[in-house]
C-alpha atoms as a PDB file:
ATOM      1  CA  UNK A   1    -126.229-203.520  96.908  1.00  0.00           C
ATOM      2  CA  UNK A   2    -125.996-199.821  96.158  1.00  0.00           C
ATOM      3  CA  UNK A   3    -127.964-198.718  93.076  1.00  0.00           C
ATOM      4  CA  UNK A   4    -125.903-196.169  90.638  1.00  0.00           C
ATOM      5  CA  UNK A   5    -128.333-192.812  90.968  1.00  0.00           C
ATOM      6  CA  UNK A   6    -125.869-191.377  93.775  1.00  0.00           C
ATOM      7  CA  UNK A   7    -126.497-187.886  94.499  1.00  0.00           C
ATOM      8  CA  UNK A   8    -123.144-186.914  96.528  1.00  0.00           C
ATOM      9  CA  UNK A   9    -119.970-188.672  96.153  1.00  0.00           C
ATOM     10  CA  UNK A  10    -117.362-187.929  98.743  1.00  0.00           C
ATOM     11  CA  UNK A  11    -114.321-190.008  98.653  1.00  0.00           C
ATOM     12  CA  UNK A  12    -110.883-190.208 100.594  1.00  0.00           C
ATOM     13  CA  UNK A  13    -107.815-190.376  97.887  1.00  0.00           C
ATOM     14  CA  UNK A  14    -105.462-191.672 100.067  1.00  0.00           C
ATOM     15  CA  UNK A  15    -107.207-195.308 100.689  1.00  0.00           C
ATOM     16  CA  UNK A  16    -109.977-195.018  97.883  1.00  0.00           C
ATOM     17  CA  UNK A  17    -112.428-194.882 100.954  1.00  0.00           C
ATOM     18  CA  UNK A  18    -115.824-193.118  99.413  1.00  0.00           C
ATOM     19  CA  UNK A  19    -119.039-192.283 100.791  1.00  0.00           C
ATOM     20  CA  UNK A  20    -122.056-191.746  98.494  1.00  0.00           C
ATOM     21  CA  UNK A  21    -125.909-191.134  99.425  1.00  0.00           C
ATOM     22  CA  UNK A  22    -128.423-192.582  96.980  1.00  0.00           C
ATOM     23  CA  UNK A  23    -132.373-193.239  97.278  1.00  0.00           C
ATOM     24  CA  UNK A  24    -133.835-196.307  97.406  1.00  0.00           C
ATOM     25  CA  UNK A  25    -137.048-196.568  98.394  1.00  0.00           C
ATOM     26  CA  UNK A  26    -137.346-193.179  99.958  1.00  0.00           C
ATOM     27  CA  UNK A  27    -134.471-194.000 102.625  1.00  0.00           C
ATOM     28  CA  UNK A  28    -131.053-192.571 102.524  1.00  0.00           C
ATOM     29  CA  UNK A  29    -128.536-195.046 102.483  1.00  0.00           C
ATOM     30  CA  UNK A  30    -124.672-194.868 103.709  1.00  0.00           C
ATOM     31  CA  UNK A  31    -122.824-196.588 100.977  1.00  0.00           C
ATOM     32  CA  UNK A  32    -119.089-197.499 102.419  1.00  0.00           C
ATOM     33  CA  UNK A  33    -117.426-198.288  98.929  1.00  0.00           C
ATOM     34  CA  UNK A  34    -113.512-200.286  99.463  1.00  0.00           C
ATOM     35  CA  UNK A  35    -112.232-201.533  96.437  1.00  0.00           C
ATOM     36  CA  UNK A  36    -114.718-204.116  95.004  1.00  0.00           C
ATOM     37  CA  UNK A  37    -116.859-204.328  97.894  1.00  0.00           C
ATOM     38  CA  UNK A  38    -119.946-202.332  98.274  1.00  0.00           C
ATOM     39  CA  UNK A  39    -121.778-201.892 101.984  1.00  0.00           C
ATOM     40  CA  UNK A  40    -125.470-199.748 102.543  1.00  0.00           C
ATOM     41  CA  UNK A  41    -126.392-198.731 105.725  1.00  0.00           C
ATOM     42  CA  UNK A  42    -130.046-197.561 106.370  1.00  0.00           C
ATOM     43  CA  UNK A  43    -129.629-193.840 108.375  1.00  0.00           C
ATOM     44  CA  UNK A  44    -132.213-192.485 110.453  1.00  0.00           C
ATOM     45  CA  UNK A  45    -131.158-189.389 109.573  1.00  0.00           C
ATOM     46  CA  UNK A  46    -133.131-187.019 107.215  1.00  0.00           C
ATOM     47  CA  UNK A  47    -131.363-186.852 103.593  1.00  0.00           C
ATOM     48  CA  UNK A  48    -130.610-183.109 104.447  1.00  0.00           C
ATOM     49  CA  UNK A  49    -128.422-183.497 107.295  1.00  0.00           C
ATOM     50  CA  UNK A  50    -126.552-186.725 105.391  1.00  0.00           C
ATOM     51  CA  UNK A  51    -125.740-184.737 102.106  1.00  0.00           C
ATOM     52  CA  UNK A  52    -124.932-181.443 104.637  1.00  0.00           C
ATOM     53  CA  UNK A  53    -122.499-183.726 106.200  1.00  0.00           C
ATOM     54  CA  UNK A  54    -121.043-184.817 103.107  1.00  0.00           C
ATOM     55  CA  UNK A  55    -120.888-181.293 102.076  1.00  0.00           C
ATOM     56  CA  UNK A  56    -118.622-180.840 104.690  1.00  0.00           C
ATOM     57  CA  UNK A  57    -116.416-183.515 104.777  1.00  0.00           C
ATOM     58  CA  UNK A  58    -116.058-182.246 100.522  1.00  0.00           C
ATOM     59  CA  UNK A  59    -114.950-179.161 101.532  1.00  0.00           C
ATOM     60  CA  UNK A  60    -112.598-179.867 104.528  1.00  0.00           C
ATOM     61  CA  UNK A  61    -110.836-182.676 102.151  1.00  0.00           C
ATOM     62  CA  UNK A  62    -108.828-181.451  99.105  1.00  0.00           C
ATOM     63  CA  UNK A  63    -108.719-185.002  97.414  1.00  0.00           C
ATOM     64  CA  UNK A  64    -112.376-185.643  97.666  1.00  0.00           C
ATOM     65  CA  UNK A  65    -114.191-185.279  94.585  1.00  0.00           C
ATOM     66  CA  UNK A  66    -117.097-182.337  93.694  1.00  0.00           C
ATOM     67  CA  UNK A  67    -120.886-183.665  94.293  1.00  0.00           C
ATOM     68  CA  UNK A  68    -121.756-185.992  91.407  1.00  0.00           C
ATOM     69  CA  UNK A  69    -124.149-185.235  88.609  1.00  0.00           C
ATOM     70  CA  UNK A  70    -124.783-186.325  85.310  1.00  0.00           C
ATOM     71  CA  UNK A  71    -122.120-184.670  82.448  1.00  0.00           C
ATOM     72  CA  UNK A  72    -124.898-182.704  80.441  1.00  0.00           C
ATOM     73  CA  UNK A  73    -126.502-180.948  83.430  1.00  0.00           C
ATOM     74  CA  UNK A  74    -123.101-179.926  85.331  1.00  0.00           C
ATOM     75  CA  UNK A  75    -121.339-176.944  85.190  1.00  0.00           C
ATOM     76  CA  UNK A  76    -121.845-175.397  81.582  1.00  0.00           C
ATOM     77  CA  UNK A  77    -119.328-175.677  79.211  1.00  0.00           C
ATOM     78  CA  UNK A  78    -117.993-173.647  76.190  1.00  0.00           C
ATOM     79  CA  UNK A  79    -121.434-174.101  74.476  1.00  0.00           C
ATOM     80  CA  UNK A  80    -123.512-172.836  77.146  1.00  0.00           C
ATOM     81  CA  UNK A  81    -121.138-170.006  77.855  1.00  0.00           C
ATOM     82  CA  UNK A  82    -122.932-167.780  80.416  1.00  0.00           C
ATOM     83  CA  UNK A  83    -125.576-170.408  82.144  1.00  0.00           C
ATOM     84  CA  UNK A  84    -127.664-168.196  80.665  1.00  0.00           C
ATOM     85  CA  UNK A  85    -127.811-168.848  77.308  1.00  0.00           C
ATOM     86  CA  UNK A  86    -129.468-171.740  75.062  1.00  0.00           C
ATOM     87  CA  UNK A  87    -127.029-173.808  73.195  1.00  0.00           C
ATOM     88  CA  UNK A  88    -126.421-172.393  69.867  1.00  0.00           C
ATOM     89  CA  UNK A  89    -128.207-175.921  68.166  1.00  0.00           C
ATOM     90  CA  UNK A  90    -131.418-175.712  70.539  1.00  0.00           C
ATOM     91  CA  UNK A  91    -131.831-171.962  69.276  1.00  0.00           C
ATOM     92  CA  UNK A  92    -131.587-172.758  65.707  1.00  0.00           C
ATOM     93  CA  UNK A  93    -133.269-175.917  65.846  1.00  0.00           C
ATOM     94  CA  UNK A  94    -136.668-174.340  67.648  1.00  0.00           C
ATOM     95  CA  UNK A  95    -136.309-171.497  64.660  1.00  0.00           C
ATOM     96  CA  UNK A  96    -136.054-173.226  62.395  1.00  0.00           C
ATOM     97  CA  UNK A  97    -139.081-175.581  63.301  1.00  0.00           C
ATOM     98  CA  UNK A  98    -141.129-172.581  62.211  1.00  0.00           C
ATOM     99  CA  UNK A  99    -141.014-172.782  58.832  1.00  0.00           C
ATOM    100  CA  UNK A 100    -143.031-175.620  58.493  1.00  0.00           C
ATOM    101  CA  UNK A 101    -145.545-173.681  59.754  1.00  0.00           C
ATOM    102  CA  UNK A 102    -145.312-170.684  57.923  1.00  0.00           C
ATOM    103  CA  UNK A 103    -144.506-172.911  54.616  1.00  0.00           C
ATOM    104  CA  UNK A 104    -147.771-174.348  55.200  1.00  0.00           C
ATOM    105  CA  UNK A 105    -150.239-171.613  56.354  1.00  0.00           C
ATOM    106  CA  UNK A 106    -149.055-169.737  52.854  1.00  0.00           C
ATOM    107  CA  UNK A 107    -149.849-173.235  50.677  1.00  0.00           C
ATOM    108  CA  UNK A 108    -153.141-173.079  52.316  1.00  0.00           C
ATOM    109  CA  UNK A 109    -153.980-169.579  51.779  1.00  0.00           C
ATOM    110  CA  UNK A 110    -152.702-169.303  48.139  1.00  0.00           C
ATOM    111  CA  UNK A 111    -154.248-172.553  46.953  1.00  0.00           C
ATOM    112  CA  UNK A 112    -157.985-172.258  44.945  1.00  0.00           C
ATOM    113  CA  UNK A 113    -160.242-173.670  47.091  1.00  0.00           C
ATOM    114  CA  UNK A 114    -161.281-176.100  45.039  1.00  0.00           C
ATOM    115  CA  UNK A 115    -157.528-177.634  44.279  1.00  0.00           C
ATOM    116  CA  UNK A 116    -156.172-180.821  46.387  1.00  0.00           C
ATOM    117  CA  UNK A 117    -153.277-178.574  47.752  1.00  0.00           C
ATOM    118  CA  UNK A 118    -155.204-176.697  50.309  1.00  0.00           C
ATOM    119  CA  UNK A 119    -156.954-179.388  52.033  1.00  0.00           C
ATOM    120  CA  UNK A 120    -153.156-181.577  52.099  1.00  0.00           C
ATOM    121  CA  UNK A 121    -151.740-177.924  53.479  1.00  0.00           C
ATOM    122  CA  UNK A 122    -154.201-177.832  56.307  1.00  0.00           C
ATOM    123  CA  UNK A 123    -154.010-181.662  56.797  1.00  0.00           C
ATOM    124  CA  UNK A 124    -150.083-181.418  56.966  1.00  0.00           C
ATOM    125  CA  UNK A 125    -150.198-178.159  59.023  1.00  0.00           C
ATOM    126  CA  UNK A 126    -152.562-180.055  61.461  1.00  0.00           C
ATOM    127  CA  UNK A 127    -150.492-182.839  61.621  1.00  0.00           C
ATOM    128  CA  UNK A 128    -147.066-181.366  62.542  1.00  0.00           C
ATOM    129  CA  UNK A 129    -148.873-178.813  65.136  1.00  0.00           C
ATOM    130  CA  UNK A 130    -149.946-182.003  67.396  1.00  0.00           C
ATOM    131  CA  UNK A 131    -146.441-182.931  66.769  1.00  0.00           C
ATOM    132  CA  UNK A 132    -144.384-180.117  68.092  1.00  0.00           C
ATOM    133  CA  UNK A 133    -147.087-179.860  71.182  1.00  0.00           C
ATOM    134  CA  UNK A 134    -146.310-183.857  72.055  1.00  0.00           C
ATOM    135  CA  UNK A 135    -142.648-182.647  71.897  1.00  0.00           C
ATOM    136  CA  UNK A 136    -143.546-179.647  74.145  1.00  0.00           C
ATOM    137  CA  UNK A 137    -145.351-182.138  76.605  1.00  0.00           C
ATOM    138  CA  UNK A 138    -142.458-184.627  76.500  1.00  0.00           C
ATOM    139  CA  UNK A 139    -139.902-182.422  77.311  1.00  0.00           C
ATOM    140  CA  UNK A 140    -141.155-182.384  81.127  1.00  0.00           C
ATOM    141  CA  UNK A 141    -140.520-186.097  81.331  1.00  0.00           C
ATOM    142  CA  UNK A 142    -136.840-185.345  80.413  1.00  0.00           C
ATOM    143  CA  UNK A 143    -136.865-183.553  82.944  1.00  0.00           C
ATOM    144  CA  UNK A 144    -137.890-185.863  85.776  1.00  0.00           C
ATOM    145  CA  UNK A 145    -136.232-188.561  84.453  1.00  0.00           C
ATOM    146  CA  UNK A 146    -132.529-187.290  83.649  1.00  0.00           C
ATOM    147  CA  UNK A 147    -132.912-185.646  87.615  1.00  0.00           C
ATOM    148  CA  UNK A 148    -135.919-187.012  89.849  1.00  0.00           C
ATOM    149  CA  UNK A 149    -137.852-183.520  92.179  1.00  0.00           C
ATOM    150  CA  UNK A 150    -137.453-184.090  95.987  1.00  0.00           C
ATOM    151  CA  UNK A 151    -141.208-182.261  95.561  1.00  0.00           C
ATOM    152  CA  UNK A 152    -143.439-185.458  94.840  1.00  0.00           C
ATOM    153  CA  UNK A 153    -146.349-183.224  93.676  1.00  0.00           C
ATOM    154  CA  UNK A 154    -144.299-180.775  91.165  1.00  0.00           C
ATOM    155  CA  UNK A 155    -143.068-184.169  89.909  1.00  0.00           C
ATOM    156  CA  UNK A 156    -146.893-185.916  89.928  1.00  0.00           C
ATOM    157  CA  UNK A 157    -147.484-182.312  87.615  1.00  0.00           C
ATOM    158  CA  UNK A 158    -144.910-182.338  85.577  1.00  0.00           C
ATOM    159  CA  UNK A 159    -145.402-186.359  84.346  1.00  0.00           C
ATOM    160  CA  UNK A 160    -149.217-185.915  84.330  1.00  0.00           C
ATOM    161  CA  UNK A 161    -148.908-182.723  82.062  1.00  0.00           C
ATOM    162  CA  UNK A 162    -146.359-183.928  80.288  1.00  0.00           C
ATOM    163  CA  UNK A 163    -148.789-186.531  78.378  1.00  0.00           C
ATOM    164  CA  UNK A 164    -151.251-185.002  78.298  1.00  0.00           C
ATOM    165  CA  UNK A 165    -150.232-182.577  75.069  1.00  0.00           C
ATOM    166  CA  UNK A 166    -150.348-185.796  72.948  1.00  0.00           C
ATOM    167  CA  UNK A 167    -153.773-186.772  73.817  1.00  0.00           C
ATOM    168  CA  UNK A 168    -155.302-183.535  73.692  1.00  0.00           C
ATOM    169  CA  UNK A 169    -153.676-182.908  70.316  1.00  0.00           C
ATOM    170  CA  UNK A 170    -155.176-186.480  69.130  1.00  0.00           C
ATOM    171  CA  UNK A 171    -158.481-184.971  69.869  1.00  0.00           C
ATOM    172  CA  UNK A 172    -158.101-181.769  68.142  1.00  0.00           C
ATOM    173  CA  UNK A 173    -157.107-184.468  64.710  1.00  0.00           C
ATOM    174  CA  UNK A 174    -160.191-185.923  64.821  1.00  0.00           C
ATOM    175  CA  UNK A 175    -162.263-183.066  65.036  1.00  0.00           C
ATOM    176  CA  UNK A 176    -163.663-180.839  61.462  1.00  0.00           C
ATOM    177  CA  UNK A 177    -160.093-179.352  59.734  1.00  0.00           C
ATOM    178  CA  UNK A 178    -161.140-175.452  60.628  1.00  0.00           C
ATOM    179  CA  UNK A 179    -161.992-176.429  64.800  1.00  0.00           C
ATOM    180  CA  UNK A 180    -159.244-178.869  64.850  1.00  0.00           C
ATOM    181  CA  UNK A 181    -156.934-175.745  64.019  1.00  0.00           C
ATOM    182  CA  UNK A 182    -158.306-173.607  66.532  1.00  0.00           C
ATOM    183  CA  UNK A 183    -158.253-175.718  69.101  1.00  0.00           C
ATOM    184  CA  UNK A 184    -154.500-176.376  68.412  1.00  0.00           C
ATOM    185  CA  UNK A 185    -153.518-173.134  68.911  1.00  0.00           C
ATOM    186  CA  UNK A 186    -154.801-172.915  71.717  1.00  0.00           C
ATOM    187  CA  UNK A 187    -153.090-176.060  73.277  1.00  0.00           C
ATOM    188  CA  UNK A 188    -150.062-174.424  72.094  1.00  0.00           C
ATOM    189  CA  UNK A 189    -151.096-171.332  74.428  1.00  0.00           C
ATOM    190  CA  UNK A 190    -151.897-173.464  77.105  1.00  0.00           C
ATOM    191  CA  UNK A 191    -148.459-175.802  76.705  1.00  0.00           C
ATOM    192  CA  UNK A 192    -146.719-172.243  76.951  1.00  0.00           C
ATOM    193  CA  UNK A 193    -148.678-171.551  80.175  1.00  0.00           C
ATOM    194  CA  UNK A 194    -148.206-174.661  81.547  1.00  0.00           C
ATOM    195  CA  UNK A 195    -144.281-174.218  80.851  1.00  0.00           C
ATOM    196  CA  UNK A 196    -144.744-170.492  82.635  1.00  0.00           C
ATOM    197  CA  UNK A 197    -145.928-172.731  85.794  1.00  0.00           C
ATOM    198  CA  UNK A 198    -143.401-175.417  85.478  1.00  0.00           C
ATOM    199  CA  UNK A 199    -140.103-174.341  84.863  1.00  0.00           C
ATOM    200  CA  UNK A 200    -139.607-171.345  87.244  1.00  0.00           C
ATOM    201  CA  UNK A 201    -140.789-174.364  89.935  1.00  0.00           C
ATOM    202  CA  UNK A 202    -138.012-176.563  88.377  1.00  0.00           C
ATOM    203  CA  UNK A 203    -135.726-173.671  89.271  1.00  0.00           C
ATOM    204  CA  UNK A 204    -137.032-173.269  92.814  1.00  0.00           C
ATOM    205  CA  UNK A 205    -136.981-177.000  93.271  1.00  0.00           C
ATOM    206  CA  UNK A 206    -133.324-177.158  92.366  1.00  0.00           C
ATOM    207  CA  UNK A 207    -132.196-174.438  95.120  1.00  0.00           C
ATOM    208  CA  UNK A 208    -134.176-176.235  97.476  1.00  0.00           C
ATOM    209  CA  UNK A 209    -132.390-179.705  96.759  1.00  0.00           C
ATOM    210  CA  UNK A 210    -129.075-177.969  96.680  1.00  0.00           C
ATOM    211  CA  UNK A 211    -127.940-178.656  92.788  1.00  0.00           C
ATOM    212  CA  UNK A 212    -124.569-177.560  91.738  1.00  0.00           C
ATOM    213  CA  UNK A 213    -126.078-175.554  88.767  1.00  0.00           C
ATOM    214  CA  UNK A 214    -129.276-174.559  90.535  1.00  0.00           C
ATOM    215  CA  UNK A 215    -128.113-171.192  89.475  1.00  0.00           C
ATOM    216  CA  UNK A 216    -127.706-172.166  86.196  1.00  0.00           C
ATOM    217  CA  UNK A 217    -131.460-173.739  86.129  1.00  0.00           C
ATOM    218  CA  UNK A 218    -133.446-170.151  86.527  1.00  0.00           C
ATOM    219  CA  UNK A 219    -131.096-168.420  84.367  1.00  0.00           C
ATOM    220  CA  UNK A 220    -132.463-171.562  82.031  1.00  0.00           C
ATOM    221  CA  UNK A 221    -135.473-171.411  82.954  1.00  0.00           C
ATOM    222  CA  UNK A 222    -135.660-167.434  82.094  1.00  0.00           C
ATOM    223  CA  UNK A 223    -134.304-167.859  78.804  1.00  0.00           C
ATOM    224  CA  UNK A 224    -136.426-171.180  77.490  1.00  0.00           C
ATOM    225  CA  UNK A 225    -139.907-168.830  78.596  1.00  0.00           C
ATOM    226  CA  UNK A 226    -138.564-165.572  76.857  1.00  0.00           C
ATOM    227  CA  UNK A 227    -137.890-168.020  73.336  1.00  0.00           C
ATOM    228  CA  UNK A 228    -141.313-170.359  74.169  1.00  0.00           C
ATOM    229  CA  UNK A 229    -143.035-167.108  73.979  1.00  0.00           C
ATOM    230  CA  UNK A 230    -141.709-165.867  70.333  1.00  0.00           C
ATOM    231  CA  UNK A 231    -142.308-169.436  69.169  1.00  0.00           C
ATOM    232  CA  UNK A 232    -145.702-169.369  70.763  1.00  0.00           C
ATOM    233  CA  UNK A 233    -146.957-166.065  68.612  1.00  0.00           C
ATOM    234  CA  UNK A 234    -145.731-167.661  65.499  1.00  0.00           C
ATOM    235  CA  UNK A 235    -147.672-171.138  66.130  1.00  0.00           C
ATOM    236  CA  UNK A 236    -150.399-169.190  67.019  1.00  0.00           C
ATOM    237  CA  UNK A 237    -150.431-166.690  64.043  1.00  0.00           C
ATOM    238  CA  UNK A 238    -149.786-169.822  61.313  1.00  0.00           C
ATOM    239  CA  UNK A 239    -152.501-172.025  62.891  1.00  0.00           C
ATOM    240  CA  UNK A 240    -155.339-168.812  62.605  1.00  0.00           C
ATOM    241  CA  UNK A 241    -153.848-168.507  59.565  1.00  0.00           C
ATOM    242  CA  UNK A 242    -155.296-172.036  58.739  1.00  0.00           C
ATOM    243  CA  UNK A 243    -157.993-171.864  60.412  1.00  0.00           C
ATOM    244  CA  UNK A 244    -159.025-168.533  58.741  1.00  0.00           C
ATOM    245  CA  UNK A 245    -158.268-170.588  55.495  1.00  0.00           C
ATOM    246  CA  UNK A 246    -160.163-173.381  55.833  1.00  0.00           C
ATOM    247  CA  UNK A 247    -163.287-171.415  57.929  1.00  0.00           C
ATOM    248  CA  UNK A 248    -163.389-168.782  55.488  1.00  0.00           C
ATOM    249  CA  UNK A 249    -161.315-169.580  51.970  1.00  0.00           C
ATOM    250  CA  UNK A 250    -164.649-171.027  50.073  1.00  0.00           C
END
């Protein structure tokens, strides 16, 4: 049987006669769909030369139907207007994430040092940093798993980092409040770094595979860095701030 991850779709419309190439395995498979029956064929072809030959026979058919992919990563739609842009939700969302930050570096800083509020400002503050970096981290695992890489090792790199966030900001919790805050910021720096490597290889991946919107992934991928990077000065600042305050605030 045929598993459901098909890659290319091509399909006849006069006798409902498709074609579709999935993985399984690491072989490419010849699925020969009629009606309610379902036949695979192993190729020996490479998957290149299979999906080029679908290609073809997509193009050269008016009734066959465009190369599958999932809904939210085809062609962008009214709320990603250009392929360039964020949706309008992401944008605000990621802003307004800030102002827990910047609510809590101020608590900090304008508590007495001997009051309860600073030390449950920098405890909070602390807390929602290794948050946002786990976040960060898990994004990449979206990634792979709404559209496997043909590139097994930008893959390996991409689940491998993407953990690894979590775990580093468990450490930083466990460390003294004022070292625990530096060393957050800088996994934020290095999560934006890592995204720096990442993404523009996403992009490069997807023109290699021959995606629909591989186009539309380094206009993405251009975009995300230029906002990670605003975000990423902000963190930063509001965890020095905290760190200052707790190093330094008596």
């Amino acid at each position: 049987m045929c598993s459901d991850d098909d890659d290319w779709v091509a399909c006849d419309g006069h006798d409902g006669y498709c074609e579709r190439v999935v993985s399984k395995a690491n072989r490419v498979l010849l699925c020969d769909d009629r009606l309610s029956s379902r036949l695979c064929l192993g190729l020996s072809h490479d998957r290149g030369s299979v999906i080029a030959r679908l290609r073809t026979r997509i193009w050269n058919n008016r009734r066959c139907v465009t190369p599958s992919v999932p809904a939210f990563m085809s062609t962008p739609s009214s709320i990603f207007p250009s392929g360039a842009e964020l949706p309008a939700p992401a944008t605000g969302l990621a802003l307004a994430g800030l102002l827990p930050f910047a609510a809590l570096a101020a608590t900090a800083w304008a508590s007495p040092a001997d009051a309860l509020v600073r030390p449950f400002a920098l405890g909070m503050l602390s807390a929602y940093a290794a948050l946002v970096v786990s976040f960060l981290g898990a994004l990449h695992w979206g990634i792979v798993l709404a559209r496997p890489l043909s590139d097994a090792k930008l893959q390996r790199l991409a689940l491998l980092w993407g953990a690894a966030p979590a775990l580093l900001a468990m450490g930083a919790l466990v460390m003294p409040r004022a070292w625990g805050l530096l060393a957050l910021a800088l996994i934020v720096i290095l999560a934006r770094a890592m995204d720096g490597l990442l993404w523009p290889a996403y992009a490069r991946a997807a023109h290699q595979a021959g995606w629909p919107d591989a186009k539309r992934w380094t206009q993405l991928a251009a975009t995300w860095l230029v906002l990670r990077t605003r975000l990423t000065a902000v963190v930063v600042l509001c965890l020095a701030a905290g760190w200052a305050s707790a190093q330094f605030g008596g």
